[in-house]
Protein backbone atom coordinates (compact mmCIF):
# COMPACT_ATOMS: atom_id res chain seq x y z
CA UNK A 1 -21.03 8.87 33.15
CA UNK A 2 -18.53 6.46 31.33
CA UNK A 3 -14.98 6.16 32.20
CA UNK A 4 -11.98 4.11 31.06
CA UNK A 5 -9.70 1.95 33.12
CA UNK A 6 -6.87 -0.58 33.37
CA UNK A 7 -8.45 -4.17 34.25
CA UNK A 8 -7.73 -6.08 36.64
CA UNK A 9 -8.63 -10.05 37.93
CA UNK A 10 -11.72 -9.54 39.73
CA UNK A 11 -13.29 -8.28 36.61
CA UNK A 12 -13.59 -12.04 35.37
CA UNK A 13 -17.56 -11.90 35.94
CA UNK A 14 -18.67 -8.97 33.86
CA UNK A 15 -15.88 -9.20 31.78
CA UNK A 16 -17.05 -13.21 30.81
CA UNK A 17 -20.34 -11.20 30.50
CA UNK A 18 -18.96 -8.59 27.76
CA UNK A 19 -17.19 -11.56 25.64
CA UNK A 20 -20.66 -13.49 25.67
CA UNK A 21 -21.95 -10.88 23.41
CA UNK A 22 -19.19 -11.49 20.57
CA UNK A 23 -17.10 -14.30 21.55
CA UNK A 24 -13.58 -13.70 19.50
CA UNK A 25 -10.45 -15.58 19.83
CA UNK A 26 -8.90 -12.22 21.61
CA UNK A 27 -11.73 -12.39 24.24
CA UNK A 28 -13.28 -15.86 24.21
CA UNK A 29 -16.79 -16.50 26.27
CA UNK A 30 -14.53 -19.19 28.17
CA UNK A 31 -14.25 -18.37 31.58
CA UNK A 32 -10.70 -20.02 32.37
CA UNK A 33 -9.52 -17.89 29.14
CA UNK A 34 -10.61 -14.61 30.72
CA UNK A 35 -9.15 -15.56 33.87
CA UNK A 36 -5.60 -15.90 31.97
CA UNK A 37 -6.61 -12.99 30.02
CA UNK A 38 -7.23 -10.65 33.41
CA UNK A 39 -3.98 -12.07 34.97
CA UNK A 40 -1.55 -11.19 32.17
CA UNK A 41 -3.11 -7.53 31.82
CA UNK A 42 -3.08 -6.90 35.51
CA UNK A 43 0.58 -8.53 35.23
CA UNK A 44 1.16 -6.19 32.37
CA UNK A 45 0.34 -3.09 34.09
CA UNK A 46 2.35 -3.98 36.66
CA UNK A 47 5.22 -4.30 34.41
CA UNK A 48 6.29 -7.63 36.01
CA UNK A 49 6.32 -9.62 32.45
CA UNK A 50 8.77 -9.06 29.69
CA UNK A 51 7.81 -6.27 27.49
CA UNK A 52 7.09 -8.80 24.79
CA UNK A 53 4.68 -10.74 26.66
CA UNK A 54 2.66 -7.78 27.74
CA UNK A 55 -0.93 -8.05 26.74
CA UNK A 56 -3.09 -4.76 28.33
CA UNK A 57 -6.92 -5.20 28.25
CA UNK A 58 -8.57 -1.67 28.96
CA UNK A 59 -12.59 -2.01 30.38
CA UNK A 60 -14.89 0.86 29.97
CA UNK A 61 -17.60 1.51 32.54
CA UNK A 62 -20.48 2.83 33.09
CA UNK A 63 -20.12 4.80 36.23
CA UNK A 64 -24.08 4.91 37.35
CA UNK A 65 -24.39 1.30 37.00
CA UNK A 66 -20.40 0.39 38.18
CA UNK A 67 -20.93 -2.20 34.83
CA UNK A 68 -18.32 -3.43 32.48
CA UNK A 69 -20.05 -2.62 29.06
CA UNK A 70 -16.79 -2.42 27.08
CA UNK A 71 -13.39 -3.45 26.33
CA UNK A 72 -9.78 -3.18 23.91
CA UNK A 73 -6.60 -4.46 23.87
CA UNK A 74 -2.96 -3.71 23.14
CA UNK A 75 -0.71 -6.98 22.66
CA UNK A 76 2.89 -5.42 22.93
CA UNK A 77 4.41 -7.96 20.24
CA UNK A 78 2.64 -10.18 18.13
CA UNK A 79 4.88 -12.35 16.68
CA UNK A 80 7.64 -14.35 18.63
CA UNK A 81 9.83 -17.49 18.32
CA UNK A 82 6.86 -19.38 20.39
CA UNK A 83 4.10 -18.17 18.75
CA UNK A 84 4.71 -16.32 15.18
CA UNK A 85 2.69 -13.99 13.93
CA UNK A 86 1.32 -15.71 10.59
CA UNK A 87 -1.09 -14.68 7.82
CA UNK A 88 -1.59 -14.64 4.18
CA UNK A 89 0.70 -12.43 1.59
CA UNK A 90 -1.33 -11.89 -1.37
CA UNK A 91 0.78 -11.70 -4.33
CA UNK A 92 0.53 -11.66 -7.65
CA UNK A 93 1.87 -14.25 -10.18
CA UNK A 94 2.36 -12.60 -13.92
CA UNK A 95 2.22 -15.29 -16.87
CA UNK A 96 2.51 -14.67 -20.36
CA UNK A 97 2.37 -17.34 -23.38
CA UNK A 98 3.66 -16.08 -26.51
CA UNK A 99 2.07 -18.84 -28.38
CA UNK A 100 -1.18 -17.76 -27.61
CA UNK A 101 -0.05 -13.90 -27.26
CA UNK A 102 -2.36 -14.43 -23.53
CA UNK A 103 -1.46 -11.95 -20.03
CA UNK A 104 -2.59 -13.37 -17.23
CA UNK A 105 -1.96 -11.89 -13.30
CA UNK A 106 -3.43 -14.39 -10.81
CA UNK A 107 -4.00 -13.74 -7.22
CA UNK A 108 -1.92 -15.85 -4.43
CA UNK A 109 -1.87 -16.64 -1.47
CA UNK A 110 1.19 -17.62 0.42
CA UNK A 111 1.92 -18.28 3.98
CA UNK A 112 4.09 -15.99 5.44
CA UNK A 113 5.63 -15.81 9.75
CA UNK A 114 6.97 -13.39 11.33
CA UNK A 115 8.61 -14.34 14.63
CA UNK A 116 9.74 -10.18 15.41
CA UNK A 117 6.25 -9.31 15.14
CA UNK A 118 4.60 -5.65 15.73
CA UNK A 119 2.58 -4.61 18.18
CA UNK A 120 -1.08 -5.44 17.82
CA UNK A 121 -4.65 -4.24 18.79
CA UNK A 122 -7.73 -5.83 19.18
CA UNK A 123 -10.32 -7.12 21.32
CA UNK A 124 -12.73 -4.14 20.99
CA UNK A 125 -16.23 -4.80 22.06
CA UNK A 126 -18.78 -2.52 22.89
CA UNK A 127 -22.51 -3.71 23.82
CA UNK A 128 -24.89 -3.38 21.72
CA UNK A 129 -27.25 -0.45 23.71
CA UNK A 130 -24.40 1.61 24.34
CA UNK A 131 -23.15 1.59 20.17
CA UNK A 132 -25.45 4.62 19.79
CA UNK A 133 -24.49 6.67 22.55
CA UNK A 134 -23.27 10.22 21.66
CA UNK A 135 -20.82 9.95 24.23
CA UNK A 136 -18.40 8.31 21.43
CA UNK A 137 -17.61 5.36 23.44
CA UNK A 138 -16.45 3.15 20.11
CA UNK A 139 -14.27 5.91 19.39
CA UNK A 140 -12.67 5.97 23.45
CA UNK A 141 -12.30 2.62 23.92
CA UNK A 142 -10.39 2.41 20.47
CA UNK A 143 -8.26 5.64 20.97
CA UNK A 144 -7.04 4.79 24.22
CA UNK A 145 -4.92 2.69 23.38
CA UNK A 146 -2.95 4.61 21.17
CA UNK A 147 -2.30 7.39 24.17
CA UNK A 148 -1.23 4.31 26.42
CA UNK A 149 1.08 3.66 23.97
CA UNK A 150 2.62 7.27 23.79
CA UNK A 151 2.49 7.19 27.74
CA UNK A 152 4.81 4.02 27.45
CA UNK A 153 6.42 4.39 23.94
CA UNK A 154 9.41 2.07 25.18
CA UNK A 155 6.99 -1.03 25.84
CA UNK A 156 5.82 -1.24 22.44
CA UNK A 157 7.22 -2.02 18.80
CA UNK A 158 7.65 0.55 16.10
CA UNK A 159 4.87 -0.75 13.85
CA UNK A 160 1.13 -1.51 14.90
CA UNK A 161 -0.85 -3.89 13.61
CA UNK A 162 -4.79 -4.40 13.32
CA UNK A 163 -6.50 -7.77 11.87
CA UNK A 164 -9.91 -6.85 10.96
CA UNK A 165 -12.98 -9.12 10.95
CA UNK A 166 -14.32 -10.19 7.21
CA UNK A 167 -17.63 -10.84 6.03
CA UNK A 168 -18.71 -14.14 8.27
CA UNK A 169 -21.53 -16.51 8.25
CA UNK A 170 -24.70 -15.98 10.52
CA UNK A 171 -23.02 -18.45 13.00
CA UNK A 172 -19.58 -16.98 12.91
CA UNK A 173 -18.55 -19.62 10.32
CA UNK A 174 -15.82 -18.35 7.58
CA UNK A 175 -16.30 -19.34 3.88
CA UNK A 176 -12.56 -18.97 3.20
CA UNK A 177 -11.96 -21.37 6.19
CA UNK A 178 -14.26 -23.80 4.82
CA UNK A 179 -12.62 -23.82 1.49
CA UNK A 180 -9.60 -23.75 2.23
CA UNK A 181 -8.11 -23.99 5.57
CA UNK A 182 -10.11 -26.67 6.54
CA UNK A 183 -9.32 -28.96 4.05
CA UNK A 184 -5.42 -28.65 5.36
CA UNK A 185 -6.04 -29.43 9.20
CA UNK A 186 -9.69 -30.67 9.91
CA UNK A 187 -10.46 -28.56 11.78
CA UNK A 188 -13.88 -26.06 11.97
CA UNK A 189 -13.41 -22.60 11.94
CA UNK A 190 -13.92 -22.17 15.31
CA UNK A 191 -11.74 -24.99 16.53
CA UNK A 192 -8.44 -23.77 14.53
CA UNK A 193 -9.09 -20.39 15.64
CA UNK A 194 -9.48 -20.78 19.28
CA UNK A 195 -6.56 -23.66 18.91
CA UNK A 196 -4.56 -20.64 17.49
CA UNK A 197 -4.62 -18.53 20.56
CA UNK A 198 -1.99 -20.94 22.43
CA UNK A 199 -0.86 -23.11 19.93
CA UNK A 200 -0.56 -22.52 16.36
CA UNK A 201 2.34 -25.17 15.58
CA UNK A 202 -0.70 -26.96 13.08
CA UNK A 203 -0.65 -24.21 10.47
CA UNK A 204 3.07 -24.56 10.02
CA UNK A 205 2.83 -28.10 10.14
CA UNK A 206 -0.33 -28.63 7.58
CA UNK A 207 -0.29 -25.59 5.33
CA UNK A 208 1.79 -26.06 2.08
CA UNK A 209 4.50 -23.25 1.66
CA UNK A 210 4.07 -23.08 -2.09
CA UNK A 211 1.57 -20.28 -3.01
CA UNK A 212 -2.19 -21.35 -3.42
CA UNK A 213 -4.00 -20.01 -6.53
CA UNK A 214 -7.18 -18.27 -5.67
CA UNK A 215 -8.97 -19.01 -8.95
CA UNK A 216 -8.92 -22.30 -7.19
CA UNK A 217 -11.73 -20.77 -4.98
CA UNK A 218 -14.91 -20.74 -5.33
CA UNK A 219 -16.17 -16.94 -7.01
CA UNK A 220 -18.00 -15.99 -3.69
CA UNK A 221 -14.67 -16.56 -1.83
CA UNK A 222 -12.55 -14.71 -3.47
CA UNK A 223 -14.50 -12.42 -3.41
CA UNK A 224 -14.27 -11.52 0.05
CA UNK A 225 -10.59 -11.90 0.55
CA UNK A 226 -9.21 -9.08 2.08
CA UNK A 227 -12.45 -7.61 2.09
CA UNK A 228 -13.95 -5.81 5.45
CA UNK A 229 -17.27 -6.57 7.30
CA UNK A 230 -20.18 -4.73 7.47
CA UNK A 231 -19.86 -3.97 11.10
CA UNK A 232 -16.20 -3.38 10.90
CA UNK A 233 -16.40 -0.25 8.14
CA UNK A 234 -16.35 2.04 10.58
CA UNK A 235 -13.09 0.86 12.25
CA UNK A 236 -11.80 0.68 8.79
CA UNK A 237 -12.02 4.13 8.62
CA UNK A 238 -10.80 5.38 11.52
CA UNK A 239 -7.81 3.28 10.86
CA UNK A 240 -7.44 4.84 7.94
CA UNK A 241 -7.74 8.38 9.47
CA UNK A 242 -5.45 8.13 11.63
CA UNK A 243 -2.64 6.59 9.25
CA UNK A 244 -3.02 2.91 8.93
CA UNK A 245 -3.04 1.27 5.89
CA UNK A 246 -3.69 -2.02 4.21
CA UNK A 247 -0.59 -4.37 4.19
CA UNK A 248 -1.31 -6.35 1.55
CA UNK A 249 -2.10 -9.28 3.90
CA UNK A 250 -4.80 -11.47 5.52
CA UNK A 251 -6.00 -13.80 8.31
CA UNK A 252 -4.92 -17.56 7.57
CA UNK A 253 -8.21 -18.59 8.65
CA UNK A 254 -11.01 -15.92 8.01
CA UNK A 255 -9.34 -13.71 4.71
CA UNK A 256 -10.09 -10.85 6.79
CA UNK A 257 -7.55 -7.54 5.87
CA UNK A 258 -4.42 -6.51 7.99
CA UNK A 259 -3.93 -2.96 8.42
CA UNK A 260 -0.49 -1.50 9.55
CA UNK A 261 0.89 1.37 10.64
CA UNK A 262 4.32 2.93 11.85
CA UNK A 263 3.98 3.98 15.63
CA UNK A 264 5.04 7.42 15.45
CA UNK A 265 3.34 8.47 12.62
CA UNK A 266 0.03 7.16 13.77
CA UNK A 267 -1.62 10.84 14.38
CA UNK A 268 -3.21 9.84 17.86
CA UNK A 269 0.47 8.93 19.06
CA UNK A 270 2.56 11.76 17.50
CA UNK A 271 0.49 14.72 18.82
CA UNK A 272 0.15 13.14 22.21
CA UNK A 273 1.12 15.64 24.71
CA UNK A 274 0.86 16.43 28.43
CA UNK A 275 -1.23 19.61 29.60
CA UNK A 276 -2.51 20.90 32.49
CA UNK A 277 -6.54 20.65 33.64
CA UNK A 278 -8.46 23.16 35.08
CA UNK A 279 -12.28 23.37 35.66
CA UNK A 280 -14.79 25.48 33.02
CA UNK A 281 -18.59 26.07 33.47
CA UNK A 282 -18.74 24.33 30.50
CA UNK A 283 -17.83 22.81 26.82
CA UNK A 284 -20.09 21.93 24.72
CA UNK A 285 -20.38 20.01 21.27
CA UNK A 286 -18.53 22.80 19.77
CA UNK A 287 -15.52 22.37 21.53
CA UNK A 288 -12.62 20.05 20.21
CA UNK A 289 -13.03 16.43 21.44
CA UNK A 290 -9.92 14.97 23.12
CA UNK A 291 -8.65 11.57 24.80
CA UNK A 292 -7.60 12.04 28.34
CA UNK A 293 -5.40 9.64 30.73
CA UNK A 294 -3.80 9.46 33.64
CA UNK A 295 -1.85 7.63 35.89
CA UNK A 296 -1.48 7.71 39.56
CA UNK A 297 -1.28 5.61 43.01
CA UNK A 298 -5.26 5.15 43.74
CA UNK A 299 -6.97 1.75 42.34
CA UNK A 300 -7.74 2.01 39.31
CA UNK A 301 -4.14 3.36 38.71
CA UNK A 302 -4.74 4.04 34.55
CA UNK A 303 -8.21 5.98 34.20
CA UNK A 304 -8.97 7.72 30.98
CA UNK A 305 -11.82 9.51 29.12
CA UNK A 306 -13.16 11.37 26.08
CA UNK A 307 -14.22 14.81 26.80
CA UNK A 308 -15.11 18.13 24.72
CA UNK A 309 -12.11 20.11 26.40
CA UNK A 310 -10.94 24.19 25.87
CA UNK A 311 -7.52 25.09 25.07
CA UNK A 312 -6.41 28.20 27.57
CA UNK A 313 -3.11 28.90 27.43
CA UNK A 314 -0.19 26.90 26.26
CA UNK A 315 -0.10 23.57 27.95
CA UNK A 316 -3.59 24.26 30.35
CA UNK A 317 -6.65 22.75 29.00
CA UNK A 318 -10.30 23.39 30.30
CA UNK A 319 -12.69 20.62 31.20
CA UNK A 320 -15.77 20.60 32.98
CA UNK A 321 -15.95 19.06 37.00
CA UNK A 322 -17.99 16.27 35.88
CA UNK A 323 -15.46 15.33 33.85
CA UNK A 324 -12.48 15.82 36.04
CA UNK A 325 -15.11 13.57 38.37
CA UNK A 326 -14.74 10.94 35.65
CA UNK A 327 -11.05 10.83 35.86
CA UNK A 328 -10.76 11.08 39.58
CA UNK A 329 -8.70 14.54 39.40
CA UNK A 330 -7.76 17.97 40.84
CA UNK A 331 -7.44 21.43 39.40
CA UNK A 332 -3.90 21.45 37.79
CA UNK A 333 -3.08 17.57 37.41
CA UNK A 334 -0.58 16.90 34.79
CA UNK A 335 -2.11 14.35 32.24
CA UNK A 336 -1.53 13.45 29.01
CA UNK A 337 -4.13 14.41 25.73
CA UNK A 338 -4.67 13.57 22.44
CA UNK A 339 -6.91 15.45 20.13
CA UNK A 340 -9.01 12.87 18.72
């Protein structure tokens, strides 16, 4: 029995545990950075910070074992006066010699802020012996934040963002990082992007402004710019399902693609509705699959899950008890579904 909730600061321990198994700059194996992490979610939830500075870190459990085996994020604007949102615009520059009758379009890359950023996701981690459960956890932990965001459509920006990981090196290392980002600031991969997190006044202080030719590159790095991992394809797609599409952008330090969407039109978010739940006997693989949240007084106050469900009647929705169990719900609770 799985079931997804709203975090809060005494998940530090298995939630250090989770980021050991990945360790990104959204959810660093650092202890004091998943302390600040925890903090500002449980902050966020609360509503006490500015809508801006929101940052909500969902956990998915395992209810047999009461473990942590999973988490996402929402950051409700990624790009502000303190800490723009920056990446790569890759452009094109046309050149034509009529002396030599020769067309050439090379690929650039030039730096480009945004201090009025979108909203952004991220930070989804799943571990490993749960990735092949047919309980579509990937897919829950994912999709729940878009239905958070319909539940609270005035917290969040009208365009979403997702940076998606490249092809890296065995050790996490980035070739475009190495070849180019590097050379500007000194720094190791690892180094400017964990600097990044809290401070990224270095990138507009040591990367040039003019565009940067890729041909410049070596072959095997320009070859993956803008280019998705291996273990990211699937996200790609689902991204792609469910209306994103590639912005013509890329991380500063790893090449990897930007995807972007416009809130209401992402399909998760516009079909969003609240219905009504009442218990069937059963629903099995057959039966549409839907996301499921609601909010309420009792710790945890945001619970969520994916369920097979049966439409009834308008608005009234059938679910089984043991999923009802998994939400922590009556017969006839109002909560809000997506059809996933």
């Amino acid at each position: 029995m799985f079931r997804i909730r709203q975090s809060y600061r005494e998940d530090v321990d298995q939630v250090l545990a989770v980021a050991e198994h990945l360790d990104t700059v959204n959810l660093p194996a650092d202890r004091g950075h998943i302390e600040r992490i925890l903090d500002t979610s449980q902050k966020s939830f609360e509503a006490v910070l500015e809508p801006k500075e929101r940052e909500f870190l969902f956990v998915l459990e395992d209810l047999t074992t009461r473990q942590i085996i999973g988490t996402s994020i929402i950051y409700a604007q990624h790009g502000t006066r303190r800490a723009p949102h920056i990446f790569f615009r890759v452009e094109q520059d046309e050149r034509y010699s009529m002396t030599l009758d020769k067309h050439f379009a090379h690929q650039t890359l030039r730096i480009g802020y945004n201090y009025n950023g979108p909203t952004e996701i991220g930070g989804l981690i799943l571990l490993p012996q749960y990735r092949k459960s047919t309980e579509a956890l990937g897919k829950s932990l994912s999709y729940v934040r878009f239905l958070f965001m319909r539940m609270h459509r005035e917290w969040f920006r009208d365009k979403v963002l997702s940076e998606l990981l490249p092809p890296l090196e065995p050790d996490g290392a980035s070739r475009l990082w190495d070849a180019l980002g590097r050379k500007f600031t000194g720094l190791t991969y690892q180094e400017a992007d964990l600097l990044s997190k809290d401070n990224k006044e270095f990138i507009h202080a040591l990367f040039p402004d003019d565009p940067i030719h890729t041909e410049l590159l070596p072959d095997d790095v320009r070859a993956m710019i803008g280019q998705v991992g291996p273990d990211t394809k699937g996200v790609e797609v689902m991204l792609r399902r469910i209306g994103f599409d590639y912005a013509g952008q890329i991380d500063p330090f790893d090449g990897g693609p930007h995807f972007v969407a416009m809130t209401d039109q992402i399909s998760l978010i516009k079909n969003a509705t609240r219905v009504r739940l009442r218990t069937v006997t059963e629903a099995d693989g057959e039966r549409p699959w839907a996301m499921i949240a609601v909010e309420g007084k009792e710790k945890p106050k945001f619970r969520a899950i994916g369920a097979r469900v049966i439409p009834l009647e308008d608005g009234v929705v059938g679910v089984t008890a043991e999923a009802k169990t998994r939400l922590g719900v009556a017969d006839e609770t109002q909560v809000w579904l997506t059809y996933g």
